[in-house]
Protein backbone atom coordinates (compact mmCIF):
# COMPACT_ATOMS: atom_id res chain seq x y z
CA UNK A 1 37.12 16.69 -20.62
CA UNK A 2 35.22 14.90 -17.93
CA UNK A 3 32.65 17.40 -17.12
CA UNK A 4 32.34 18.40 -20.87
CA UNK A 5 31.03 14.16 -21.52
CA UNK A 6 28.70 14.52 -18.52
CA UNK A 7 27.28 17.47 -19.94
CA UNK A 8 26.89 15.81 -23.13
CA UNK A 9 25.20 12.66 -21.37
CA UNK A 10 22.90 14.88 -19.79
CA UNK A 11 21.71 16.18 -22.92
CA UNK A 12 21.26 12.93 -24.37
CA UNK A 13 19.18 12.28 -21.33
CA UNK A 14 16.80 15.11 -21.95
CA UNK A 15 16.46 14.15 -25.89
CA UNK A 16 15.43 10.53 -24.47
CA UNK A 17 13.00 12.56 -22.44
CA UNK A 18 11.77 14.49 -25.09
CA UNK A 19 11.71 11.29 -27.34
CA UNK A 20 9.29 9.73 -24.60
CA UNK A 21 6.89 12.34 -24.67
CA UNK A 22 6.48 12.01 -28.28
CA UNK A 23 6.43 7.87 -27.65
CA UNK A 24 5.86 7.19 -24.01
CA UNK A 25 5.76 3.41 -23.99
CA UNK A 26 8.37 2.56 -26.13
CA UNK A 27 10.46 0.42 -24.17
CA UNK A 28 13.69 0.96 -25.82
CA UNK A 29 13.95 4.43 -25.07
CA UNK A 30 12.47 4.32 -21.63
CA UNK A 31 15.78 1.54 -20.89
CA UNK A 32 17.95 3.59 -22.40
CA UNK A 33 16.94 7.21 -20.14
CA UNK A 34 16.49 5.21 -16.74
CA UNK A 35 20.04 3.51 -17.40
CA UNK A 36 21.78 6.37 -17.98
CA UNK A 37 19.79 8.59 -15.03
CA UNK A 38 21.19 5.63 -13.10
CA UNK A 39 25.00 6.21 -13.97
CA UNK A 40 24.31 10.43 -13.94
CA UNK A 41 22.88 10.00 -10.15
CA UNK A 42 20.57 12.74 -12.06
CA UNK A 43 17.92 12.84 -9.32
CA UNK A 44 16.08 15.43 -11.42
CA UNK A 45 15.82 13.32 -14.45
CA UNK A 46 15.07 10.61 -12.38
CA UNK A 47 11.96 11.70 -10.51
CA UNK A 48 10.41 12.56 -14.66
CA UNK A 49 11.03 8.99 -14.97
CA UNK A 50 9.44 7.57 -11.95
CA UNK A 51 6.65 9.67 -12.95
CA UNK A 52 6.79 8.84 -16.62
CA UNK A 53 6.85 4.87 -15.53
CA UNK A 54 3.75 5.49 -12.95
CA UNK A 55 1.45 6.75 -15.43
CA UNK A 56 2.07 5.16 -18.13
CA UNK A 57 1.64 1.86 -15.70
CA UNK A 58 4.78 0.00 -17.21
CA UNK A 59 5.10 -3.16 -15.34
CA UNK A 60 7.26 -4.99 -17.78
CA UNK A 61 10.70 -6.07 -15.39
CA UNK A 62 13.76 -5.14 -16.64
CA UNK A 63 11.94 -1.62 -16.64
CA UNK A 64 10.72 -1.87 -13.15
CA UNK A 65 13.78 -3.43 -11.66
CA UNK A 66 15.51 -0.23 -13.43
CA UNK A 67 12.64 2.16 -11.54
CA UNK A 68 13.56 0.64 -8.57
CA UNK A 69 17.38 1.79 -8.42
CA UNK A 70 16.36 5.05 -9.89
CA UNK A 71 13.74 5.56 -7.25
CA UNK A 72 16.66 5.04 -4.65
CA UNK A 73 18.55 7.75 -5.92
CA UNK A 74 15.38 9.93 -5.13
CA UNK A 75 14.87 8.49 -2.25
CA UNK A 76 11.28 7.59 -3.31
CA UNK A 77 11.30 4.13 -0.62
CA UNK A 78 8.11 3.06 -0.91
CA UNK A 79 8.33 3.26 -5.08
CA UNK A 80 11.68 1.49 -4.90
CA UNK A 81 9.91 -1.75 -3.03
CA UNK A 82 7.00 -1.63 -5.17
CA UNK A 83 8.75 -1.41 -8.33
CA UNK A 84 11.15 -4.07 -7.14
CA UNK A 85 8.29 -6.65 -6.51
CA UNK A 86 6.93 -5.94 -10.00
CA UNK A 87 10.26 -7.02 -10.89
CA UNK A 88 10.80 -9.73 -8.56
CA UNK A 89 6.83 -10.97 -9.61
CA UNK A 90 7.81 -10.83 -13.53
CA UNK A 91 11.04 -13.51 -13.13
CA UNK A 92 14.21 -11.16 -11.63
CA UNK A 93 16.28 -13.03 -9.87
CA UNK A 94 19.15 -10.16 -9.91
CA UNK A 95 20.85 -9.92 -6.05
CA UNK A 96 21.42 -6.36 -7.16
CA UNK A 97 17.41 -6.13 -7.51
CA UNK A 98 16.91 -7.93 -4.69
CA UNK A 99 18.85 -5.87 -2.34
CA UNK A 100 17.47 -2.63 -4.18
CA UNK A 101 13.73 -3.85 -3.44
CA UNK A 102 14.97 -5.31 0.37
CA UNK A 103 16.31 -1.65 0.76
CA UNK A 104 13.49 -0.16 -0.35
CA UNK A 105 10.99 -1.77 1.74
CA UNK A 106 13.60 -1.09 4.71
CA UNK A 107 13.43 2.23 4.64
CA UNK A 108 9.62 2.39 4.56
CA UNK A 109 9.08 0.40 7.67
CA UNK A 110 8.64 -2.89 6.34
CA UNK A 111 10.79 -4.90 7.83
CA UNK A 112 8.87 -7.93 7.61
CA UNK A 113 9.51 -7.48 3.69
CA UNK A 114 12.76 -7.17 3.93
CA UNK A 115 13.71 -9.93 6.19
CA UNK A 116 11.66 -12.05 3.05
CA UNK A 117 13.95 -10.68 0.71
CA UNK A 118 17.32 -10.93 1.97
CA UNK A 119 16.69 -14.18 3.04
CA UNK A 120 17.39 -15.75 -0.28
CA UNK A 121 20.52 -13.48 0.19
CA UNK A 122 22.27 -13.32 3.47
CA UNK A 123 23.12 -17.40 3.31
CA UNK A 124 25.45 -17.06 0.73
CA UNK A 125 28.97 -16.99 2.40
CA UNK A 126 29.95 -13.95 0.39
CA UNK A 127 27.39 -12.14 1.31
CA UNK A 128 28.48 -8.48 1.90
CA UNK A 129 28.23 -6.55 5.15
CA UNK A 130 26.19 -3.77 4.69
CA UNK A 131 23.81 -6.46 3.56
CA UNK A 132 23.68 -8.63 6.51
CA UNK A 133 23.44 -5.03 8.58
CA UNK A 134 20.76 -4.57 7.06
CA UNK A 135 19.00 -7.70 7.15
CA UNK A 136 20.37 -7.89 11.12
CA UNK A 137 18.39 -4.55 11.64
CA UNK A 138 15.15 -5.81 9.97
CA UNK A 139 15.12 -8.62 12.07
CA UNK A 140 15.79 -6.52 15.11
CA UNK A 141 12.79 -4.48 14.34
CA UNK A 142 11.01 -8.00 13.75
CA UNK A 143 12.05 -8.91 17.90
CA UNK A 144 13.55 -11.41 16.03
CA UNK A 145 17.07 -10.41 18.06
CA UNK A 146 18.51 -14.23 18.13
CA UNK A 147 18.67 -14.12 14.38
CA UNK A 148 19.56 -10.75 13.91
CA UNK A 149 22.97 -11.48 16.35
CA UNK A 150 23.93 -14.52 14.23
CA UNK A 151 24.22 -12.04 11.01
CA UNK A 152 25.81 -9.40 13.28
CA UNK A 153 28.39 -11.84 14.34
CA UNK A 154 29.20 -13.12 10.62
CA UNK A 155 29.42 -8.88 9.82
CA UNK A 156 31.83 -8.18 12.45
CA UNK A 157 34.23 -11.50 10.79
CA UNK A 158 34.51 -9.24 7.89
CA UNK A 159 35.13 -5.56 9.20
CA UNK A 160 35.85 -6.25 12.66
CA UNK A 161 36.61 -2.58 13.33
CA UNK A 162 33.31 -1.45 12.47
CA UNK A 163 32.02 0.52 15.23
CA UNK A 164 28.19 0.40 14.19
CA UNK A 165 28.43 -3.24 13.61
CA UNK A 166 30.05 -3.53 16.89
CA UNK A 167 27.62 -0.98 18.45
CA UNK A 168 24.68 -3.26 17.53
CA UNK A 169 26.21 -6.57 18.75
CA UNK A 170 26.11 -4.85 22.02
CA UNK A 171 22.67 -4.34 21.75
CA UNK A 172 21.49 -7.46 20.33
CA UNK A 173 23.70 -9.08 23.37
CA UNK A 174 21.71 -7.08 26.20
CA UNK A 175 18.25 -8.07 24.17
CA UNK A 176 19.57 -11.68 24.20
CA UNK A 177 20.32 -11.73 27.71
CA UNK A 178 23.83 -12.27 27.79
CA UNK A 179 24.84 -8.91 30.25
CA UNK A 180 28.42 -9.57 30.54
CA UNK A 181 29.46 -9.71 27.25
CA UNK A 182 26.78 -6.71 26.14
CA UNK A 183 28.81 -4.73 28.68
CA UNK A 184 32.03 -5.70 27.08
CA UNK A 185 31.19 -4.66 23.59
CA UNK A 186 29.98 -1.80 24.35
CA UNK A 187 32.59 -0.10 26.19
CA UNK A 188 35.11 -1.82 23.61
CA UNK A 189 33.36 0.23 20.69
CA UNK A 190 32.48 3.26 22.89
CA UNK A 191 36.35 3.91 23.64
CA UNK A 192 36.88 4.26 19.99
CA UNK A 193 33.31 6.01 18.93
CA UNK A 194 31.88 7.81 22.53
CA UNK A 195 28.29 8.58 20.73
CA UNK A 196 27.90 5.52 18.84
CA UNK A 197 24.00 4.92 19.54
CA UNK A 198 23.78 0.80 19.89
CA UNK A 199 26.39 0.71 22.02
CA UNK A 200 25.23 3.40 24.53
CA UNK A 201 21.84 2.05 24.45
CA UNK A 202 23.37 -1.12 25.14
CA UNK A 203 25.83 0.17 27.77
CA UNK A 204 22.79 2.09 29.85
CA UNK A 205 20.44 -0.63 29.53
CA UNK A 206 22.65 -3.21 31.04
CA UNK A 207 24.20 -1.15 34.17
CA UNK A 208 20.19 -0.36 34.63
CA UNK A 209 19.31 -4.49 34.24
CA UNK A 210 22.55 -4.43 37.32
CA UNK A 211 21.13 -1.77 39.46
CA UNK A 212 24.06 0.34 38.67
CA UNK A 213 22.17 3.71 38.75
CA UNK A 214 24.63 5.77 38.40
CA UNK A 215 26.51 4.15 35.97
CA UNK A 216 23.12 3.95 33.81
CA UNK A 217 21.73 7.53 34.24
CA UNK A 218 25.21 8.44 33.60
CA UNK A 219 25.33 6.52 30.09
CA UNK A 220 21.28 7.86 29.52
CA UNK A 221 21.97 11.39 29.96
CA UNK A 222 24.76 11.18 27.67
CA UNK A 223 22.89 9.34 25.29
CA UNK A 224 20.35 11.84 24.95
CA UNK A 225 22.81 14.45 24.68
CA UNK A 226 24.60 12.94 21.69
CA UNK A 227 20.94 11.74 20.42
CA UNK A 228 18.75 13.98 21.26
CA UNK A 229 15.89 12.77 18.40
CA UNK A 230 16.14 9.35 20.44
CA UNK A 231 13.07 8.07 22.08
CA UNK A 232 13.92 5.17 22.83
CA UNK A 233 17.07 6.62 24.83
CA UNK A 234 14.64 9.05 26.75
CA UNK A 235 12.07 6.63 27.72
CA UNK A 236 15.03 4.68 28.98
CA UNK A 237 16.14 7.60 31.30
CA UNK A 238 12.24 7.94 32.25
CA UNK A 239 11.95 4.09 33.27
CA UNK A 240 15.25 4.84 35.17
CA UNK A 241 13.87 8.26 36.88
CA UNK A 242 10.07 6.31 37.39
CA UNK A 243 12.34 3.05 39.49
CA UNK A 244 13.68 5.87 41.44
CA UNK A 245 10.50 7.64 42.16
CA UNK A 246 11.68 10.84 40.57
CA UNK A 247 8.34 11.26 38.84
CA UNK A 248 8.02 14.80 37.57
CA UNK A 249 11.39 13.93 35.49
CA UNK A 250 10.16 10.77 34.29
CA UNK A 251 7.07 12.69 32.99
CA UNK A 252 8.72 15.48 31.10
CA UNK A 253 11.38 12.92 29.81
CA UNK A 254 8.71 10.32 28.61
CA UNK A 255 6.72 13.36 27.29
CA UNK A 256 9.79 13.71 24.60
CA UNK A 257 10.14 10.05 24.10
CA UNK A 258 6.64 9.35 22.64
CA UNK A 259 7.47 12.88 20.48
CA UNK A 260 9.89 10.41 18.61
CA UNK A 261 8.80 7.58 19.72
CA UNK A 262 4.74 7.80 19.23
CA UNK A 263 4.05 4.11 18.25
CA UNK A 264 5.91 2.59 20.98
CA UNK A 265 3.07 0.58 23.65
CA UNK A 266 5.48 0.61 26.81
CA UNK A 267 6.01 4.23 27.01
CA UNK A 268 2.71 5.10 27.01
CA UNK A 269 1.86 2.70 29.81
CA UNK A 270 4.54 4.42 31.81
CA UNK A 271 3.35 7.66 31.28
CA UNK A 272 -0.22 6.80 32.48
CA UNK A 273 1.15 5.15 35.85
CA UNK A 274 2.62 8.34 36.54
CA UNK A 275 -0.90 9.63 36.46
CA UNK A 276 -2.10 6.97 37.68
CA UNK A 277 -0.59 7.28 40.99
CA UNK A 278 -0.84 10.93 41.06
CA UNK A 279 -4.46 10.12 40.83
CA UNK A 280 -5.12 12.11 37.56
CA UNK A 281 -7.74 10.24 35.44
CA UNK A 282 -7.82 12.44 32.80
CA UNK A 283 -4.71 12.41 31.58
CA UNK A 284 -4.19 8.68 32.44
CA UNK A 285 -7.08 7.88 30.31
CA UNK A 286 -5.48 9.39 27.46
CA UNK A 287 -2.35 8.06 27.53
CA UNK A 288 -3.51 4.90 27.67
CA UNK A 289 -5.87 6.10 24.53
CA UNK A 290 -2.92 6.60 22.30
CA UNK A 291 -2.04 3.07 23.54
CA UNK A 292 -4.82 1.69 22.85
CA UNK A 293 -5.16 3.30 19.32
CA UNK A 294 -1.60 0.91 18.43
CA UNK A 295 -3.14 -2.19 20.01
CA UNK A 296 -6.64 -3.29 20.82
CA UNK A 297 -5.77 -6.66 21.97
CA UNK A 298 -2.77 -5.92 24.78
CA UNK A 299 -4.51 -6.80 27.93
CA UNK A 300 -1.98 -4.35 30.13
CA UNK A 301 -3.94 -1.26 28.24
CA UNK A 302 -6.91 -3.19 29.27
CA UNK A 303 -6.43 -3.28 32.54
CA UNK A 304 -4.91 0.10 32.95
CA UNK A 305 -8.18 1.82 31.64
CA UNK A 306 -9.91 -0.47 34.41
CA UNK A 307 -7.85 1.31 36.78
CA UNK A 308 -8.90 4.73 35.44
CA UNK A 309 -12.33 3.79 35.67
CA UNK A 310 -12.53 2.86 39.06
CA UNK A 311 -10.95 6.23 40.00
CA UNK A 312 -13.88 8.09 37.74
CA UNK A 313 -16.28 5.73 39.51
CA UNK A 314 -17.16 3.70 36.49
CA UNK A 315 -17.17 0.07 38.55
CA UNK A 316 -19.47 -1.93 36.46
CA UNK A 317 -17.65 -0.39 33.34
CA UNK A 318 -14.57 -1.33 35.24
CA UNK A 319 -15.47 -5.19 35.96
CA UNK A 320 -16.14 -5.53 31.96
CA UNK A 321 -12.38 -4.06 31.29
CA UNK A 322 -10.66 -6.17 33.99
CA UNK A 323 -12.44 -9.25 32.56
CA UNK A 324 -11.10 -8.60 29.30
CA UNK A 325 -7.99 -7.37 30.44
CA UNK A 326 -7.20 -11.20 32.16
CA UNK A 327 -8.58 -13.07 29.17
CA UNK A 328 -5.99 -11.29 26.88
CA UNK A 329 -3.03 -11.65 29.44
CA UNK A 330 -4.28 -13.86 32.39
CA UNK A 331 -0.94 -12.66 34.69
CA UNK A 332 -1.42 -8.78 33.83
CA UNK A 333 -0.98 -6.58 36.93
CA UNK A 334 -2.67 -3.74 35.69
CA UNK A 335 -5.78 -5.47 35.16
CA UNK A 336 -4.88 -7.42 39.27
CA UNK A 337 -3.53 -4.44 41.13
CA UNK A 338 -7.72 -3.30 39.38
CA UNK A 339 -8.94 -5.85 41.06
CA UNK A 340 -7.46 -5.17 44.36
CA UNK A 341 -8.88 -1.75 44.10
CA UNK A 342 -12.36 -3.03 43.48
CA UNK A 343 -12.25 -5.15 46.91
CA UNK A 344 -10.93 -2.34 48.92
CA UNK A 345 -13.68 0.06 48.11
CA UNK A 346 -15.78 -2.81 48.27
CA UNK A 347 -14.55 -3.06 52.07
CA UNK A 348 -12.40 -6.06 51.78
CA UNK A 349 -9.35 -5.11 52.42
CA UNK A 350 -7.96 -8.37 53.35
CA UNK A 351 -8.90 -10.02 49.97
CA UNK A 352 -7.08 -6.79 48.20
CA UNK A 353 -3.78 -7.51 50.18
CA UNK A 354 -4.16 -10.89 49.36
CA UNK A 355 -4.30 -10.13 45.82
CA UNK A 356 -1.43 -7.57 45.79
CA UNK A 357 0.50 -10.33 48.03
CA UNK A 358 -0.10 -12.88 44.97
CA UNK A 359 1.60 -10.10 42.50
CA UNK A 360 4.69 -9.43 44.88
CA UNK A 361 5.14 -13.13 45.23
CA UNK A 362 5.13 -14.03 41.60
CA UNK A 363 8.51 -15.27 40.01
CA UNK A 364 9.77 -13.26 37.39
CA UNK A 365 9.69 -15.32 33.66
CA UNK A 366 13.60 -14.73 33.45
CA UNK A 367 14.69 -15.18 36.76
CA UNK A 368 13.91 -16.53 40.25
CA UNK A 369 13.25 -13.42 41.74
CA UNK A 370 9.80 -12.44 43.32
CA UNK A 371 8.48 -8.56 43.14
CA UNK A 372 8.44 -8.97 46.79
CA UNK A 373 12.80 -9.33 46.81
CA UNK A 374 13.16 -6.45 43.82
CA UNK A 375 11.20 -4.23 46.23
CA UNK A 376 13.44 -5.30 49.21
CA UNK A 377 16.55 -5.15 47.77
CA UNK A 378 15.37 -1.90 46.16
CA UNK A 379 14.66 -0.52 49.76
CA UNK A 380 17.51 -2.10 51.10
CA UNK A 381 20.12 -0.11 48.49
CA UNK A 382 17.90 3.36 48.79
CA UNK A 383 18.01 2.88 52.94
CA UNK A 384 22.02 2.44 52.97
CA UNK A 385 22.69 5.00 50.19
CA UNK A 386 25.88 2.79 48.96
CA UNK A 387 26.92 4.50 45.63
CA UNK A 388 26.77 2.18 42.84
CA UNK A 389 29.70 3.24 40.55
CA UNK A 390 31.49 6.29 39.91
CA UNK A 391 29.83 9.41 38.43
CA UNK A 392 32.20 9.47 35.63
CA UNK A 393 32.21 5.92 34.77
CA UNK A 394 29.33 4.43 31.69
């Protein structure tokens, strides 16, 4: 009896249809097909509609807020938000539209959109979950990672055996800078879900932050394994492989990352020190190029194409990029370890060592150690060969 009503609703969908065709902008009718494409789940019907609504440029609310759950069940994104705002813009004040226009503009990459939206949500103490997730993962993509834990936290209060939740606490603890307990989540939810994605990012990137190697190539490799679409997991391995001077891995492995990763500054910069200190210009240059092409104003690019032109000879072109370089980021050591190349060719090699003591000597912003003690204790663990953790153990 079931199936024999839905059949009959879906042919009273396809008369509405047909009735539009005949009377496109009648309002009524339109109401009437997108509600009940909405209870079908009738993607078919539902992508006419979207159509039907697009060219007959209805903007009148209740129809767009209804065009914006519809074009979630096609998984038309970008349609949902912009139907939503119509919406939103014509006096909708429906959380249901809200969230449907939030998760819209969520999964089209803009986050900044989304973070607006759920705002007027996500204070309200019955605010859902899944909602705060989502609002947590917007802010996250925002660097907004303080805010984003908050709503994590209130998540986990309500399904505390959430492993995803969990999974992203862990990572939102290692972006906050709290180690310990980033390290403690993270093996907590990776006992009960081994490939959960957060958590292993988490778990990797901490041991690394620890100098346990092991421990964090460990945790990388089997990130990758589990995630293999992950770029952020293999540039993560890469950095790893680059600290340990195991370049020709680091280049393959950061090779994959910016396949899924393309838009990501940091990876690219890594990739082009590679070449960089294998003294190959050419393909320095254009990594830093696709860097460049996400950012004109980060002064590390800057300075890293100073670098490549002093190895292709370019000084004058050089001096210009170096200049720029420090007035964009006046403590970048691309654009210093640049100018210590200038004075050596130049013949002062004393001034250059003075310059590259100044950059081993600087404090870190987070901590009170100088490049000059990460390179000694780095030398001093490499020298003595002590194992960091067992092989088995994330």
């Amino acid at each position: 009896m079931a199936t024999d009503n839905t059949s009959a609703e879906h042919n009273r969908l396809a008369r509405l249809l047909a009735f539009l065709g005949h009377d496109p902008t009648n309002l009524s009718l339109l109401v009437d097909a997108l509600s009940l494409a909405i209870d079908l789940g009738d993607i078919f019907y539902a992508q006419q509609l979207i159509d039907h609504v697009k060219t007959q440029a209805i903007e009148e609310p209740n129809v767009c807020a209804l065009a914006a759950h519809v074009s979630l069940l096609a998984g038309q994104y970008a349609a949902a938000g912009a139907f939503g705002d119509k919406a939103i813009e014509g006096g909708i004040e429906h959380s249901a539209v809200i969230f449907n226009t939030a998760f819209g503009h969520f999964h089209s990459g803009d986050y900044a959109s989304t973070h607006t939206l759920l705002s007027r949500l996500s204070n309200a103490p019955q605010s859902p979950a899944s909602m705060l997730m989502i609002h947590a993962r917007a802010l996250h993509q925002l660097e907004e990672t303080e805010q984003a834990e908050a709503l994590v936290v209130r998540a986990r209060k309500q399904e505390p055996e959430d492993t995803d939740i969990r999974g992203l606490l862990a990572l939102l603890q290692y972006e906050n800078d709290n180690y310990s307990p980033a390290l403690i989540t993270a093996h907590e939810t990776l006992a009960d879900a081994p490939d959960q994605l957060d958590a292993l990012i988490a778990c990797a990137s901490v041991h690394f932050e620890q100098n346990n190697i092991t421990a964090s190539r460990n945790a990388w490799l089997h990130t990758v394994t589990a995630h293999p679409e992950c770029g952020r997991a293999w540039s993560g391995l890469a950095r790893l492989e680059f600290n340990e001077l195991e370049f020709e891995q680091a280049e393959g492995h950061l090779k994959t990352a910016v396949l899924f990763m393309p838009d990501h500054i940091g990876t690219w910069h890594l990739l082009a020190w590679i070449y960089i200190l294998r003294k190959d210009s050419i393909r320095a240059r254009e990594a830093l190029e696709c860097s460049y092409a996400l950012d004109r104003t980060f002064g590390e690019t800057h300075g890293g194409l100073a670098i490549v032109d002093i190895m292709d000879g370019m000084k004058y072109r050089a001096k210009k990029g170096i200049r720029r370089a420090l007035k964009l980021n006046p403590g970048g050591l691309s654009a210093q370890y640049a100018e210590a190349l200038l004075l050596q060719e130049a013949g002062q090699p004393e001034k250059a060592a003075q310059v590259i003591d100044r950059v081993l000597d600087r404090t870190r912003p987070d901590s009170g150690v100088t490049g000059r003690v990460l390179m000694e204790n780095w030398l001093q663990t490499h020298q003595n060969k002590v194992p960091d953790r067992h092989p088995d153990q994330h």
